[in-house]
C-alpha atoms as a PDB file:
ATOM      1  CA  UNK A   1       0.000   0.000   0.000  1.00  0.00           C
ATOM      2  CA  UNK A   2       2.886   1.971   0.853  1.00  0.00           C
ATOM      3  CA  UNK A   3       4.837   1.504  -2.702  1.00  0.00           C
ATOM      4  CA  UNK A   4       1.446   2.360  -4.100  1.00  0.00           C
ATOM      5  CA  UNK A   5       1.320   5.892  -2.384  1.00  0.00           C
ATOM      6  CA  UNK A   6       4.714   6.757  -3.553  1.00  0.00           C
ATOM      7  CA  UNK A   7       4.308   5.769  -7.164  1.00  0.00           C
ATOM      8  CA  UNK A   8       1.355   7.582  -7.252  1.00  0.00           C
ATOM      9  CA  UNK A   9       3.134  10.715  -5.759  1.00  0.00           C
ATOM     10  CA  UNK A  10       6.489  10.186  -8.068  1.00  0.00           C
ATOM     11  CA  UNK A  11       3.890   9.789 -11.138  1.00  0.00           C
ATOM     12  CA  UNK A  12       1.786  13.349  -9.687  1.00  0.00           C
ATOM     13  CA  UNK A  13       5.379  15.321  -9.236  1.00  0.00           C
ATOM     14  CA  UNK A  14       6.142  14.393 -12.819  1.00  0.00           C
ATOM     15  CA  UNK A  15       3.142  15.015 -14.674  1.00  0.00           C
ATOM     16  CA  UNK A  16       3.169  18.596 -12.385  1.00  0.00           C
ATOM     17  CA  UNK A  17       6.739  19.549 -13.483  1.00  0.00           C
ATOM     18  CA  UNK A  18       6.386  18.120 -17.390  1.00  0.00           C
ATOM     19  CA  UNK A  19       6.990  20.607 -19.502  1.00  0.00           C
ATOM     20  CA  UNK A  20       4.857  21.954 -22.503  1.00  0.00           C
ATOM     21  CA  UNK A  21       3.847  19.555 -25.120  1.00  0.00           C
ATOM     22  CA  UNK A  22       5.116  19.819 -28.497  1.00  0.00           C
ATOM     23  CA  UNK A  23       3.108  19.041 -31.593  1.00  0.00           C
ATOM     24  CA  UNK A  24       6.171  19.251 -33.917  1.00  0.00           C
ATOM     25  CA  UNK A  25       6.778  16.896 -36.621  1.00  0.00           C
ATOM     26  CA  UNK A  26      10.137  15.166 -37.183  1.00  0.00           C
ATOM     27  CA  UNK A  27      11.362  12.462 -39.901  1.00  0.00           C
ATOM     28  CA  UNK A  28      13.784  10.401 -40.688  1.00  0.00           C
ATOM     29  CA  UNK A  29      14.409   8.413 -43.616  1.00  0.00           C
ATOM     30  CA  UNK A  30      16.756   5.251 -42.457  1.00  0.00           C
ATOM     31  CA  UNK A  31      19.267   3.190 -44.711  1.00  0.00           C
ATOM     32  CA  UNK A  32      16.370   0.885 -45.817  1.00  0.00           C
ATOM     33  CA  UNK A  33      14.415   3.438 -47.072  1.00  0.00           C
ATOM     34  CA  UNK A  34      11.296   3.410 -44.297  1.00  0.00           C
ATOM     35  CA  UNK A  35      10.004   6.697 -43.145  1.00  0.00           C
ATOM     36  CA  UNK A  36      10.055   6.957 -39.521  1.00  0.00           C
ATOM     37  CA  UNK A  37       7.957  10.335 -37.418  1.00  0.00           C
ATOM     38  CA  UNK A  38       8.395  10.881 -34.139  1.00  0.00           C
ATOM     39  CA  UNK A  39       7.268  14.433 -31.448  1.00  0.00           C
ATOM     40  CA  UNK A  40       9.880  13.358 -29.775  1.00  0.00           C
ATOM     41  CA  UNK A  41      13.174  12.873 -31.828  1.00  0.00           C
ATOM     42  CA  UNK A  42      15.915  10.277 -29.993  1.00  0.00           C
ATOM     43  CA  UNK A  43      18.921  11.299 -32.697  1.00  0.00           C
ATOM     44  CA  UNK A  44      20.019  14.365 -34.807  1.00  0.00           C
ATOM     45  CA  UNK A  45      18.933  12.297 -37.952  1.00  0.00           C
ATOM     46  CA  UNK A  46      15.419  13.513 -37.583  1.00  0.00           C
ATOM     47  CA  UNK A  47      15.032  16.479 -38.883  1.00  0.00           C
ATOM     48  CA  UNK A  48      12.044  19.001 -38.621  1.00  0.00           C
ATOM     49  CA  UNK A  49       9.032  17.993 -40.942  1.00  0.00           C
ATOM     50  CA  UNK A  50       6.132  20.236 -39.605  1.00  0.00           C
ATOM     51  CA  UNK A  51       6.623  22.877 -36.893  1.00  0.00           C
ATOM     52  CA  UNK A  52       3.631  23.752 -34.321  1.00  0.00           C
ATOM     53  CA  UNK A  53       2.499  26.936 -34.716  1.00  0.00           C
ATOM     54  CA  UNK A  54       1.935  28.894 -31.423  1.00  0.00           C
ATOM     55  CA  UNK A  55      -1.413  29.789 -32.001  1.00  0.00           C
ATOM     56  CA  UNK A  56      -3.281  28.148 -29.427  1.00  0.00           C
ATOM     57  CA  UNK A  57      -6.501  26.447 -29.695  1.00  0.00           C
ATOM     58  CA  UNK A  58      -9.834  28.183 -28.097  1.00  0.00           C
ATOM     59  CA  UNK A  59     -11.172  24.566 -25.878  1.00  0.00           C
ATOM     60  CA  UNK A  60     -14.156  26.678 -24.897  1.00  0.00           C
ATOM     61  CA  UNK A  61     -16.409  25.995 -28.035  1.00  0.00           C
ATOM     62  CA  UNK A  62     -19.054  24.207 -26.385  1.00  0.00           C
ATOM     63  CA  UNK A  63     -17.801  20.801 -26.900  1.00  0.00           C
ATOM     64  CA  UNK A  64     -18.490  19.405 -23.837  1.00  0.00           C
ATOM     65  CA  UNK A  65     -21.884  18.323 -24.496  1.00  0.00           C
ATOM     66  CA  UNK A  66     -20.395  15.187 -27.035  1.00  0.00           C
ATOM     67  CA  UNK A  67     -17.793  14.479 -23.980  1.00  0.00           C
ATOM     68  CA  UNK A  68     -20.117  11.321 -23.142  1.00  0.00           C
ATOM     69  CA  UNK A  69     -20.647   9.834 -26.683  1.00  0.00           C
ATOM     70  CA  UNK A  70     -16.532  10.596 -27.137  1.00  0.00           C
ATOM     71  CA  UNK A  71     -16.062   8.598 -23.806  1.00  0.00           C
ATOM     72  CA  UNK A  72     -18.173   5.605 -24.893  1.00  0.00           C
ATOM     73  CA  UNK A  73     -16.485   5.672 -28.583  1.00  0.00           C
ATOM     74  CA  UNK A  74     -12.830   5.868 -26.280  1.00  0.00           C
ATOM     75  CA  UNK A  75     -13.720   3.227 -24.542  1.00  0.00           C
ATOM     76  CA  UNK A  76     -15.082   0.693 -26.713  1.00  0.00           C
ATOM     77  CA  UNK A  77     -12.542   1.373 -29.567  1.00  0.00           C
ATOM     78  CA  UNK A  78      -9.651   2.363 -27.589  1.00  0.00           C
ATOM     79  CA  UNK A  79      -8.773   5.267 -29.260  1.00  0.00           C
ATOM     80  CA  UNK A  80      -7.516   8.203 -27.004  1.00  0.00           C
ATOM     81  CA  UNK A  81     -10.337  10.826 -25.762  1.00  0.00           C
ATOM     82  CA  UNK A  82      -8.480  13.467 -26.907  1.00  0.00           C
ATOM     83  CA  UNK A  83      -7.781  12.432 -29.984  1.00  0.00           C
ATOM     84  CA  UNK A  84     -11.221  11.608 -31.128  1.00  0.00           C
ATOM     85  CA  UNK A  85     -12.261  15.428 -29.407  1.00  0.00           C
ATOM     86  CA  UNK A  86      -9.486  16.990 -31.834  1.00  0.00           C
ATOM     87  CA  UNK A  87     -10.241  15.021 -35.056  1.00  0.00           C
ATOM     88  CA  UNK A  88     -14.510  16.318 -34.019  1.00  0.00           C
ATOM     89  CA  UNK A  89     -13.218  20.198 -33.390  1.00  0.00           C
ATOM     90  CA  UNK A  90     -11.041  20.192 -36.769  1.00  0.00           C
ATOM     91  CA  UNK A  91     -13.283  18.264 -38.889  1.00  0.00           C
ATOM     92  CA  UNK A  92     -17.043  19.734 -38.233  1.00  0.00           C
ATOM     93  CA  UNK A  93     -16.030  22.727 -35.368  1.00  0.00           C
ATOM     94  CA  UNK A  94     -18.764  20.350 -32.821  1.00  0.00           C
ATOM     95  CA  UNK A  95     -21.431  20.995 -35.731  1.00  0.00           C
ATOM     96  CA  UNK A  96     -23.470  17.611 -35.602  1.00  0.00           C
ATOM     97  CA  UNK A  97     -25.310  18.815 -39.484  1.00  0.00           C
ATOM     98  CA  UNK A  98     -22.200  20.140 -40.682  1.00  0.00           C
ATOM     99  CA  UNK A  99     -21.666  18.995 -44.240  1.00  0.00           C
ATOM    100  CA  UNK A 100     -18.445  19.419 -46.173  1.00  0.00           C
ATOM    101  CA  UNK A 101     -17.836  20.652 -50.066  1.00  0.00           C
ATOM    102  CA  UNK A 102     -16.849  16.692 -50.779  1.00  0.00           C
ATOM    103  CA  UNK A 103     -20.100  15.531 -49.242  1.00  0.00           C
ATOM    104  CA  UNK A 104     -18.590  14.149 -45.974  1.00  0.00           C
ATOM    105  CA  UNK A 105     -21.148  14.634 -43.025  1.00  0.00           C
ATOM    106  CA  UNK A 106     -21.290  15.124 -39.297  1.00  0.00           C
ATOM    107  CA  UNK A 107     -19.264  15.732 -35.941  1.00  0.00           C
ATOM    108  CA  UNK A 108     -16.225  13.745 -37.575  1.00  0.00           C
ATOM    109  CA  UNK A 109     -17.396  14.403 -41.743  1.00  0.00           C
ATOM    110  CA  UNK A 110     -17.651  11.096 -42.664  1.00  0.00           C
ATOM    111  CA  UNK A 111     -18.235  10.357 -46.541  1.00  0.00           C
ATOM    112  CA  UNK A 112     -20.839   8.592 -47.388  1.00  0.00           C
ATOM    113  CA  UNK A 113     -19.555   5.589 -49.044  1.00  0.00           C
ATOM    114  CA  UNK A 114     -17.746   4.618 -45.364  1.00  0.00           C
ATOM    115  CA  UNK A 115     -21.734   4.691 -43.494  1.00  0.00           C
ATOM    116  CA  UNK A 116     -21.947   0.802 -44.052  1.00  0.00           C
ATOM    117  CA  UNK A 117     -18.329  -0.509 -43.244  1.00  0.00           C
ATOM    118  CA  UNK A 118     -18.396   1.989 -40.099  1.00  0.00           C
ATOM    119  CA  UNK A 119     -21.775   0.827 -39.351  1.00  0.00           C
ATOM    120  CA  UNK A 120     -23.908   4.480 -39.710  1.00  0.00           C
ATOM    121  CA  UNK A 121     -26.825   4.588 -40.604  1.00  0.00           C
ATOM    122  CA  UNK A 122     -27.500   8.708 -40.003  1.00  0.00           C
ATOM    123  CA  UNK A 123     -24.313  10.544 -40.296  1.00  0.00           C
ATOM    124  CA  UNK A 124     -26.386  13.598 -38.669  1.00  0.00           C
ATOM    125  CA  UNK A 125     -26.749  10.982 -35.666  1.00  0.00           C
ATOM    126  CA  UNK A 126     -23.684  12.003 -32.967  1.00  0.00           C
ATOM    127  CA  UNK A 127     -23.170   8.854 -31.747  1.00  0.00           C
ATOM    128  CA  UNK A 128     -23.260   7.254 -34.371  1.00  0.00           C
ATOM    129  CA  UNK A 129     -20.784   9.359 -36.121  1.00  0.00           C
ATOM    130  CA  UNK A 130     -18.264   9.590 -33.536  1.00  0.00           C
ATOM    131  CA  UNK A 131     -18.650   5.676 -32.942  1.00  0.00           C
ATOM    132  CA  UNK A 132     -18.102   5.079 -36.936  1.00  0.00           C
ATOM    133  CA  UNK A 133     -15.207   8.086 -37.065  1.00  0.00           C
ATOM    134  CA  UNK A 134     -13.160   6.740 -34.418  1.00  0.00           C
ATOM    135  CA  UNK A 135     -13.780   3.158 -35.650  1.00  0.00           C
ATOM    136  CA  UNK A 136     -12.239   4.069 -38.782  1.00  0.00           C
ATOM    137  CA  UNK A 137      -9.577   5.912 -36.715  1.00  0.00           C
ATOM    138  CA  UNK A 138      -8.723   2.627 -34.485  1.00  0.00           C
ATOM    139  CA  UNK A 139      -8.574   1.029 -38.042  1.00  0.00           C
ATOM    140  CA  UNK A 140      -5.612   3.714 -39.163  1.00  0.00           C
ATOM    141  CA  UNK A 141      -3.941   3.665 -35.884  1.00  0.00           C
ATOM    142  CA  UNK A 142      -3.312  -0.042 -36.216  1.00  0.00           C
ATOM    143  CA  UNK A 143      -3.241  -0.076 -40.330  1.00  0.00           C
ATOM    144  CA  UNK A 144      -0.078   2.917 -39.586  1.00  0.00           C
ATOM    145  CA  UNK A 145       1.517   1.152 -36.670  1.00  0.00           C
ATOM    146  CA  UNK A 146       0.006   4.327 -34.676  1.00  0.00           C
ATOM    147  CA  UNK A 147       2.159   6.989 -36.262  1.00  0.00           C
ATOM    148  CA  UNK A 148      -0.138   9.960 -35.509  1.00  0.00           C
ATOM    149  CA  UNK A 149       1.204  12.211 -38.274  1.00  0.00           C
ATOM    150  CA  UNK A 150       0.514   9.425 -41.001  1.00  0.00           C
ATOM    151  CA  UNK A 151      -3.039   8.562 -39.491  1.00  0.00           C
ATOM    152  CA  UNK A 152      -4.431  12.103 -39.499  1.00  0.00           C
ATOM    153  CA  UNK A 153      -2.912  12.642 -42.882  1.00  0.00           C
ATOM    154  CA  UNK A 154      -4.581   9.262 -43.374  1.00  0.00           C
ATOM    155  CA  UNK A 155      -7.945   9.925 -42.313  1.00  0.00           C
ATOM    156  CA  UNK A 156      -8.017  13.521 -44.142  1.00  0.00           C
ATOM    157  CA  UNK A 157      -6.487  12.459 -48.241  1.00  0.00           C
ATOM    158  CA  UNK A 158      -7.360   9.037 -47.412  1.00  0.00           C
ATOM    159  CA  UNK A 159      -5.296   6.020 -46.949  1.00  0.00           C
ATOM    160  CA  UNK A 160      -4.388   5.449 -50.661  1.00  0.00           C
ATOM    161  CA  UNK A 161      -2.518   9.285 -50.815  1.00  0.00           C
ATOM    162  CA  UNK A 162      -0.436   8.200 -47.631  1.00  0.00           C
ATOM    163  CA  UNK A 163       0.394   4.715 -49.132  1.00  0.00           C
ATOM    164  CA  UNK A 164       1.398   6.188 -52.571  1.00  0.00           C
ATOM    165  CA  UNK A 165       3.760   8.950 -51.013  1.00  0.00           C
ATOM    166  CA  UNK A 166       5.325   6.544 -47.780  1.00  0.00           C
ATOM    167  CA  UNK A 167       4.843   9.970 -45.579  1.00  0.00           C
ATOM    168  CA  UNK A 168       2.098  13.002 -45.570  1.00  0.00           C
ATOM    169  CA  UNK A 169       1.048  13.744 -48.763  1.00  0.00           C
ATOM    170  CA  UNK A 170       2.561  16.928 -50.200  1.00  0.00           C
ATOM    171  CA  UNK A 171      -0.536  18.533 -50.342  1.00  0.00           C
ATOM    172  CA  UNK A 172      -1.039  22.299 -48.135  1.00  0.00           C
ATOM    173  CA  UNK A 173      -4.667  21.413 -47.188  1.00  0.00           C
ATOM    174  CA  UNK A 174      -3.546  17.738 -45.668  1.00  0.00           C
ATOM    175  CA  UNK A 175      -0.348  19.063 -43.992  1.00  0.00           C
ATOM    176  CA  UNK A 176      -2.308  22.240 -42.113  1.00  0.00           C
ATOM    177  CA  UNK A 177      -4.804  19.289 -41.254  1.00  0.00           C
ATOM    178  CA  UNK A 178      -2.521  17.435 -39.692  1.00  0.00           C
ATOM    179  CA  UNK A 179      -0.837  20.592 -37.668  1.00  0.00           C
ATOM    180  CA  UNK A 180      -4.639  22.037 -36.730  1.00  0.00           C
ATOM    181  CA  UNK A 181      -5.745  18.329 -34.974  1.00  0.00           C
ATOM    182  CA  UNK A 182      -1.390  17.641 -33.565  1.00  0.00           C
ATOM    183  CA  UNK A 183      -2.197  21.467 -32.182  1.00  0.00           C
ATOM    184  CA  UNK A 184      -6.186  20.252 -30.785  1.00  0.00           C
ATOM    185  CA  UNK A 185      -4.920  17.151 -29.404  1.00  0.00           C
ATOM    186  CA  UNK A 186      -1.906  18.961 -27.488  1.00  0.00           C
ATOM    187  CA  UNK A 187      -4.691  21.135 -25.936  1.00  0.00           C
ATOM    188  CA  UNK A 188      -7.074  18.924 -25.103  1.00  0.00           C
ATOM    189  CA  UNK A 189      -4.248  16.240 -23.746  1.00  0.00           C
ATOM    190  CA  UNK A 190      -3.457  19.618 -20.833  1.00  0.00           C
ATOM    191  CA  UNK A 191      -7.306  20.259 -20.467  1.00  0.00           C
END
């Protein structure tokens, strides 16, 4: 019981005295030719892919009243709270009818031919958006060996662009995408 109270007291100093979070990007290309991306680089062969910009992220939006159907897709897909929160504020700003140029609908924009393999049936429907979303975000996570970067780029130009390229697709609208949600998730990971 003892070892228990210290742990939790060594584990409570350090997440008091962490410092800021980072959303930067690095990558390194090894001798075999496999991108890696890391936040937090372990040798001076990464070098900087996408810098954070210090703009920081308004969390009072009104979001808080999809916190339980966020919680429920967390914890029957596994996918981190905060992550699934900043994919929702990026994609749709919390708007449950919002409806992009492409077509894609809902909290999380989901296109329409992904309603049946992510099991929606009304895309308008939070919870069933935000279950289907992060199921298709659990399926990236494992499909990219849960490189964050390549995910997000994943679930914004689709898995195909991320494939064809090995890394984030050069294109401006997928690389701010995946700086806006890196940026989201940071904030809501503090919050």
């Amino acid at each position: 019981m003892l070892k228990m109270k210290i742990l939790f007291l060594i584990c409570l100093i350090f997440l008091v005295y962490a410092g800021p979070v980072k959303s930067d990007i690095y990558m390194f290309i090894d001798s075999k030719g496999i991108v890696h991306y890391t936040n937090a680089p372990t040798s001076s062969d990464y070098k900087l892919y996408i810098k954070e910009r210090k703009k920081r992220i308004e969390l009072r939006d009104g979001s808080g009243k999809f916190d339980d159907i966020i919680r429920k897709a967390h914890n029957k897909h596994g996918v981190d709270f905060s992550l699934i929160k900043a994919v929702i504020k990026v994609e749709s700003g919390f708007n449950p009818r919002a409806v992009s140029k492409k077509g894609a609908r809902g909290l999380m924009q989901i296109m329409p031919g992904n309603y049946k393999s992510l099991l929606i049936k009304d895309p308008f429907n939070p919870s069933q958006n935000v279950m289907g979303g992060t199921l298709y975000l659990k399926r990236l996570l494992k499909r990219y060996e849960y490189k964050l970067p390549l995910v997000l780029a994943a679930y914004n130009a689709g898995p195909d662009a991320v494939d064809r390229y090995q890394r984030i697709p050069p294109y401006r609208e997928t690389q701010n995408y995946v700086r806006k949600v890196m940026a989201a998730y940071s904030q809501y990971k503090k919050s």
